[in-house]
C-alpha atoms as a PDB file:
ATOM      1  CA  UNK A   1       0.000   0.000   0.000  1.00  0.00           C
ATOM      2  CA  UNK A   2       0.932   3.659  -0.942  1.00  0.00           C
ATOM      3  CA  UNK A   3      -0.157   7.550  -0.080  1.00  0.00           C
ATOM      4  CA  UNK A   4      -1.046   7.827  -3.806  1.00  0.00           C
ATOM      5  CA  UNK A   5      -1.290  11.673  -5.378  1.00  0.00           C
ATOM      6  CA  UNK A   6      -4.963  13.011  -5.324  1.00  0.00           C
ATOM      7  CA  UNK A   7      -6.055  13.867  -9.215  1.00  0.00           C
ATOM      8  CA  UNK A   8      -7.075  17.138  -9.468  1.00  0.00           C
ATOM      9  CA  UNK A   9      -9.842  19.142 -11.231  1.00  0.00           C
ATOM     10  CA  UNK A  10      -8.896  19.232 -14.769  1.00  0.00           C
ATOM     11  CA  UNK A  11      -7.398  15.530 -14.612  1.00  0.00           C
ATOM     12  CA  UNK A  12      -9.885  13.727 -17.285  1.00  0.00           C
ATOM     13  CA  UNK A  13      -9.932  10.528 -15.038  1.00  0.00           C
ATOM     14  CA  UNK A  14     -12.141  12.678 -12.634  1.00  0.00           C
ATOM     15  CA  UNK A  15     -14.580  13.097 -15.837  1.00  0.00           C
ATOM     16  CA  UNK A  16     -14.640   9.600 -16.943  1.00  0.00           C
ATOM     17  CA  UNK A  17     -17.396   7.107 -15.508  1.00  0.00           C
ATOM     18  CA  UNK A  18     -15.672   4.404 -13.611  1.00  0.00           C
ATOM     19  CA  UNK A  19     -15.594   1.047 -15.022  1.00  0.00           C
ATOM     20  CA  UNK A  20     -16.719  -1.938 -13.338  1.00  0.00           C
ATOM     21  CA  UNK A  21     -14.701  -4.384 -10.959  1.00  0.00           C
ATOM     22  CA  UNK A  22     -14.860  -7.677 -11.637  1.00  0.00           C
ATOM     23  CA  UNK A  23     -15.094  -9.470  -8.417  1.00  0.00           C
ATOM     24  CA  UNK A  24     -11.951 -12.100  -8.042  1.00  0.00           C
ATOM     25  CA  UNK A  25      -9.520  -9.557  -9.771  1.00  0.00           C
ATOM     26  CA  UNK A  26      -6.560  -9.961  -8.075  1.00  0.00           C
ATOM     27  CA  UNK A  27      -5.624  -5.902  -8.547  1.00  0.00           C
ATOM     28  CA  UNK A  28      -8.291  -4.733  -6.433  1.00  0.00           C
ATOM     29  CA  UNK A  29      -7.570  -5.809  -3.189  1.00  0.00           C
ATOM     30  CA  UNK A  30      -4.357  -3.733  -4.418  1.00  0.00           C
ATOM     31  CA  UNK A  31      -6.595  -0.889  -5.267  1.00  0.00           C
ATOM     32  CA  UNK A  32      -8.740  -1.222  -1.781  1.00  0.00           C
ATOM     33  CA  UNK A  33      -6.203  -1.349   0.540  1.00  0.00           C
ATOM     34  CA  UNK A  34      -4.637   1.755  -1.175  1.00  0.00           C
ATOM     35  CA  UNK A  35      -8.518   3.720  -0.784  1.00  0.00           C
ATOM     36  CA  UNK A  36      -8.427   2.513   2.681  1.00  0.00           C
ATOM     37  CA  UNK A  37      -5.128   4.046   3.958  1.00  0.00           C
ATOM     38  CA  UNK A  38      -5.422   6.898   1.996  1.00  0.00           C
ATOM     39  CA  UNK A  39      -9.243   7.834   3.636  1.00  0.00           C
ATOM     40  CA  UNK A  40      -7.434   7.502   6.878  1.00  0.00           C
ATOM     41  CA  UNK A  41      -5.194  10.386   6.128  1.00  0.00           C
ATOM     42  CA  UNK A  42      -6.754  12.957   8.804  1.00  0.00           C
ATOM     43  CA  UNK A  43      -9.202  15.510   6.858  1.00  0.00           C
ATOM     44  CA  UNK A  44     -10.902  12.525   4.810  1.00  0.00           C
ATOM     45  CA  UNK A  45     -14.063  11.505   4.599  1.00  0.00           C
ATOM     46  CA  UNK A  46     -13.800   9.988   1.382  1.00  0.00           C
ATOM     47  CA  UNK A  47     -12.112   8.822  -1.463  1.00  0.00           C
ATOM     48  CA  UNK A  48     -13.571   7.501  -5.060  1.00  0.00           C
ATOM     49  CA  UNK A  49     -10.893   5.173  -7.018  1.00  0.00           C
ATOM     50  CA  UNK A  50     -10.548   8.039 -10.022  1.00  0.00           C
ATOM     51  CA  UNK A  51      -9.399  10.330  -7.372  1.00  0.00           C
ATOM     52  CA  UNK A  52      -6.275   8.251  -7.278  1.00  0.00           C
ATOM     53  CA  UNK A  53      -6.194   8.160 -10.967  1.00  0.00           C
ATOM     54  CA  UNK A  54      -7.597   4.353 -11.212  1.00  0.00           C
ATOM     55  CA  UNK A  55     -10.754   4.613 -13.724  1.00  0.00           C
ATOM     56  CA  UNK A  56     -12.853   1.703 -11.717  1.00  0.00           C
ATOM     57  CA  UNK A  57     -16.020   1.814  -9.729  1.00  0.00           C
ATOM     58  CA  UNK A  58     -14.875   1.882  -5.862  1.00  0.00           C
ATOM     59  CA  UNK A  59     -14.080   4.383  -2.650  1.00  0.00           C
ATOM     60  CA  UNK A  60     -13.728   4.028   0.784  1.00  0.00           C
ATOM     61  CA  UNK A  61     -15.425   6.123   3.657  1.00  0.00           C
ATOM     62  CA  UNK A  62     -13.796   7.708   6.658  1.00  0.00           C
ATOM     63  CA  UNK A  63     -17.082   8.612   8.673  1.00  0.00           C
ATOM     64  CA  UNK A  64     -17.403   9.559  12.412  1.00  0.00           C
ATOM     65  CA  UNK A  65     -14.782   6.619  12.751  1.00  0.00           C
ATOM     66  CA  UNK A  66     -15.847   4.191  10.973  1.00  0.00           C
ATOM     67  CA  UNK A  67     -13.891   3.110   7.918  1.00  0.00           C
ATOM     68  CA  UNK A  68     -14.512   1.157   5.415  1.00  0.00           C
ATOM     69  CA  UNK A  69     -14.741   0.372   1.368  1.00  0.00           C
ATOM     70  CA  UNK A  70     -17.718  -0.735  -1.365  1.00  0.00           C
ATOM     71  CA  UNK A  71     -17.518  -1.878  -4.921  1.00  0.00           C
ATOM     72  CA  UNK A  72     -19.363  -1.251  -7.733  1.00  0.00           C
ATOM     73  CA  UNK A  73     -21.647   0.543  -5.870  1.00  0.00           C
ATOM     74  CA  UNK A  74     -25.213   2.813  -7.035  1.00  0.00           C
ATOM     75  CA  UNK A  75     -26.638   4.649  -5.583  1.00  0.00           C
ATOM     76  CA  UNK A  76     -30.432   2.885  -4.716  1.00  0.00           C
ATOM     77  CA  UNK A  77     -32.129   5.651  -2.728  1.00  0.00           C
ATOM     78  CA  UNK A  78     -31.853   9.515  -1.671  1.00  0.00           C
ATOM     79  CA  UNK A  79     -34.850  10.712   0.749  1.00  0.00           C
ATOM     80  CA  UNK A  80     -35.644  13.642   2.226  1.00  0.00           C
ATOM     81  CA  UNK A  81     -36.073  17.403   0.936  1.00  0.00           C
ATOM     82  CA  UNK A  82     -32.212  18.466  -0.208  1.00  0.00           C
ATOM     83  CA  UNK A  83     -31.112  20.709   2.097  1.00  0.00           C
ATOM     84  CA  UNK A  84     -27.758  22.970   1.507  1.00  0.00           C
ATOM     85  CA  UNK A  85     -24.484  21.721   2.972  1.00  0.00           C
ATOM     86  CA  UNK A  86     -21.055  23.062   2.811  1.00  0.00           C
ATOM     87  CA  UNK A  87     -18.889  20.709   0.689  1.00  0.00           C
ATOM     88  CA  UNK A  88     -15.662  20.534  -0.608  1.00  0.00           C
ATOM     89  CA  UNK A  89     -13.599  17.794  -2.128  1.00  0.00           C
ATOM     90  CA  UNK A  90      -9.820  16.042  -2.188  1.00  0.00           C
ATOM     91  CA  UNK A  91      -9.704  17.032  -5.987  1.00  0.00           C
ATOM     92  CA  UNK A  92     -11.003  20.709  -5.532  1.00  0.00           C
ATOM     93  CA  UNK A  93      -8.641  21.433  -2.940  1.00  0.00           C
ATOM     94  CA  UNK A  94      -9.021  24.772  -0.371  1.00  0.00           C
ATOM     95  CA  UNK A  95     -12.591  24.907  -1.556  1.00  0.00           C
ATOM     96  CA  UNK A  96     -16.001  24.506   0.252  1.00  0.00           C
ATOM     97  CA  UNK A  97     -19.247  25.831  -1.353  1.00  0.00           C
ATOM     98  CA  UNK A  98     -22.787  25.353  -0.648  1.00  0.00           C
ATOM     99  CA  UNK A  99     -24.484  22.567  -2.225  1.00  0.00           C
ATOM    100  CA  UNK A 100     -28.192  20.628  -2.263  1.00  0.00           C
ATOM    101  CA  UNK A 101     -27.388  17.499  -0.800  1.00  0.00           C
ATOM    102  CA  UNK A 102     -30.281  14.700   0.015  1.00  0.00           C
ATOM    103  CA  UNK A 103     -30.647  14.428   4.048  1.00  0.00           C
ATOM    104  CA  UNK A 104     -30.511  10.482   3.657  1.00  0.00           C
ATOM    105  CA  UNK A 105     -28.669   7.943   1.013  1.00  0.00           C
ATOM    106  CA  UNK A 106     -28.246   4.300   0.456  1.00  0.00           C
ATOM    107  CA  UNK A 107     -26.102   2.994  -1.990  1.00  0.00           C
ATOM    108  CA  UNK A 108     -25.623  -0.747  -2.717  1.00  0.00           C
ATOM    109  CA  UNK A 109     -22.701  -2.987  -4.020  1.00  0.00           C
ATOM    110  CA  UNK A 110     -20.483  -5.480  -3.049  1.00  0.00           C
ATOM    111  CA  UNK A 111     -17.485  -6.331  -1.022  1.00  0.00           C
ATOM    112  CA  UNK A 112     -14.281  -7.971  -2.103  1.00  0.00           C
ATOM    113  CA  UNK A 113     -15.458 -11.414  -1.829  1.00  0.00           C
ATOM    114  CA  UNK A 114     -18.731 -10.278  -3.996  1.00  0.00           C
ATOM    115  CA  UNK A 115     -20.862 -10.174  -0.568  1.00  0.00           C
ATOM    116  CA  UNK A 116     -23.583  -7.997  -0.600  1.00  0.00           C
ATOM    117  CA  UNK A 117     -23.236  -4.710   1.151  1.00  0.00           C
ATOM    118  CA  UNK A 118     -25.386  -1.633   2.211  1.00  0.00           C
ATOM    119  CA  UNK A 119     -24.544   1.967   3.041  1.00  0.00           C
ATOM    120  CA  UNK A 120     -27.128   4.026   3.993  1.00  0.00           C
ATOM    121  CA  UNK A 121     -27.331   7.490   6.309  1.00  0.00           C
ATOM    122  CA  UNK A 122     -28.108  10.683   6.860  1.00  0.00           C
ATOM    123  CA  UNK A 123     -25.947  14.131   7.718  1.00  0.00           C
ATOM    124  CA  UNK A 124     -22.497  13.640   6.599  1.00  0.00           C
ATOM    125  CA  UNK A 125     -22.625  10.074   5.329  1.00  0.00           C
ATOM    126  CA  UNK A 126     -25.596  10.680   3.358  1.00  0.00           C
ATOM    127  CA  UNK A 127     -23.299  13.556   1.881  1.00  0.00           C
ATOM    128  CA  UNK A 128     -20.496  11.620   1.467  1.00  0.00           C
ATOM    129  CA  UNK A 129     -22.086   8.441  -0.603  1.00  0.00           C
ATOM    130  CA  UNK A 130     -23.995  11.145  -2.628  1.00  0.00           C
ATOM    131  CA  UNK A 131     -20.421  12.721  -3.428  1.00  0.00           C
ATOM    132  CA  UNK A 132     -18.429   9.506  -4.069  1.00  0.00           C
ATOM    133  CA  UNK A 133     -21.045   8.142  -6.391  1.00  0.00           C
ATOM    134  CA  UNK A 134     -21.150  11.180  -8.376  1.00  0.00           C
ATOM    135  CA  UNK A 135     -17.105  10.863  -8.255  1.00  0.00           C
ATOM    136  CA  UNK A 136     -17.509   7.194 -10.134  1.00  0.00           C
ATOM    137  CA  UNK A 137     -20.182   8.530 -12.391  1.00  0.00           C
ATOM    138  CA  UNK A 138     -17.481  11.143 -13.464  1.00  0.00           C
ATOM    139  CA  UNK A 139     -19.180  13.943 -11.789  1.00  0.00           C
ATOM    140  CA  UNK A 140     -17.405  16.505  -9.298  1.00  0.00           C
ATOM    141  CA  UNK A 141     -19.413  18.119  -6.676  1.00  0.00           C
ATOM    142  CA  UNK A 142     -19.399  21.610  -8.610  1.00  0.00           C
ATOM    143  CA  UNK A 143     -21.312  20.734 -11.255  1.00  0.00           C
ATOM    144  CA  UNK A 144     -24.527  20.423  -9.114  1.00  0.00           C
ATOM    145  CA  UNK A 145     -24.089  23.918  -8.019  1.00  0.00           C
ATOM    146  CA  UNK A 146     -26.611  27.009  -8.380  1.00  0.00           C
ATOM    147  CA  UNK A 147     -25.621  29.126 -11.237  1.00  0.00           C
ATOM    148  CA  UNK A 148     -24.151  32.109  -9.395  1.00  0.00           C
ATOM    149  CA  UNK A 149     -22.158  30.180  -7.198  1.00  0.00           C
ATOM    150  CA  UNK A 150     -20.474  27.848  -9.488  1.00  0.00           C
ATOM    151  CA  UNK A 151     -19.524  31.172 -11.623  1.00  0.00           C
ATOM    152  CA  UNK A 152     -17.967  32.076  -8.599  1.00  0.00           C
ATOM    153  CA  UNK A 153     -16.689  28.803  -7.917  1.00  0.00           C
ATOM    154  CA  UNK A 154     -15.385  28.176 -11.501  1.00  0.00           C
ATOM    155  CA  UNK A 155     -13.119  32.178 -10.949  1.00  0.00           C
ATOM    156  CA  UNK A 156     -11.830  30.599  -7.662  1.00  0.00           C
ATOM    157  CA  UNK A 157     -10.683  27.221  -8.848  1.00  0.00           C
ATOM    158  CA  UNK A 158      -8.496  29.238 -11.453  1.00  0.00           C
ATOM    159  CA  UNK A 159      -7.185  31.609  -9.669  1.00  0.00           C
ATOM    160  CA  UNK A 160      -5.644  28.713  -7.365  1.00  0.00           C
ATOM    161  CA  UNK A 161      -1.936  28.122  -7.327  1.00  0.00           C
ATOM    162  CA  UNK A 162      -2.716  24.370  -8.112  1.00  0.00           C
ATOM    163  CA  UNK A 163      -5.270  24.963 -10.912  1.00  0.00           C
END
């Protein structure tokens, strides 16, 4: 396992929906231990596989202290009236705008072994499977922004010394 470089906005990988893992592939216990120490890095709450430049559909969590990985997942159910929550991201770095996030999210997919598993929450895990899903998909978390503020976003981003 590795601290691997986050891929930041601009990087196509970050626009690219993930690929599949095929369960039994030898490289992604590889790839899930690297997700898992590198969500454990303080400041992390989560971290999608195409953040670490690896096009395939996984990330791992870092939530109130619990810790812990799903492949392939989707996203089966949001609830509640989207409220606004201040959100940044790994691959947006120094940012945090305000964002309509569902109160509650499940998402569903499977574990290494090809077991069944079930996220599901509300507050900042609902945020946070909302945001790594929309990672895999090839979405960042700007892009569902209101109009105004992802103009102001968009001047920020490339005014920043990493951009």
């Amino acid at each position: 396992m590795a601290v691997r470089e986050i891929r930041l906005f601009g990087d196509p990988v970050l626009r690219s929906a993930c690929d599949p893992i095929v369960v039994g592939d030898p490289h992604a216990a590889l790839l899930i231990g690297d997700l898992i120490e590198n969500v454990q890095i303080p400041g992390r709450a989560g971290l999608a596989a195409n953040q670490i430049g690896v096009g395939l559909r996984a990330f791992s969590y870092n939530i109130d202290g619990e810790i812990g990985y799903i492949i392939n997942p989707v996203l089966a159910e949001v609830s509640g009236e989207p409220e606004l929550v201040d959100e940044g991201c790994l691959s947006v770095p120094g940012f945090y705008f305000l964002r309509r996030r569902y109160p509650f999210a499940r998402v569903t997919g499977v574990d290494l072994d090809g077991s069944p598993v079930e996220l599901s929450g509300e507050g900042v895990m609902a945020q946070a499977l909302q945001h790594e899903t929309d990672h895999l998909d090839g979405h960042l978390y700007i892009e569902g922004l209101d109009p105004e503020t992802k103009r102001e976003a968009m001047r920020a981003i490339r005014k920043a010394t990493w951009y």
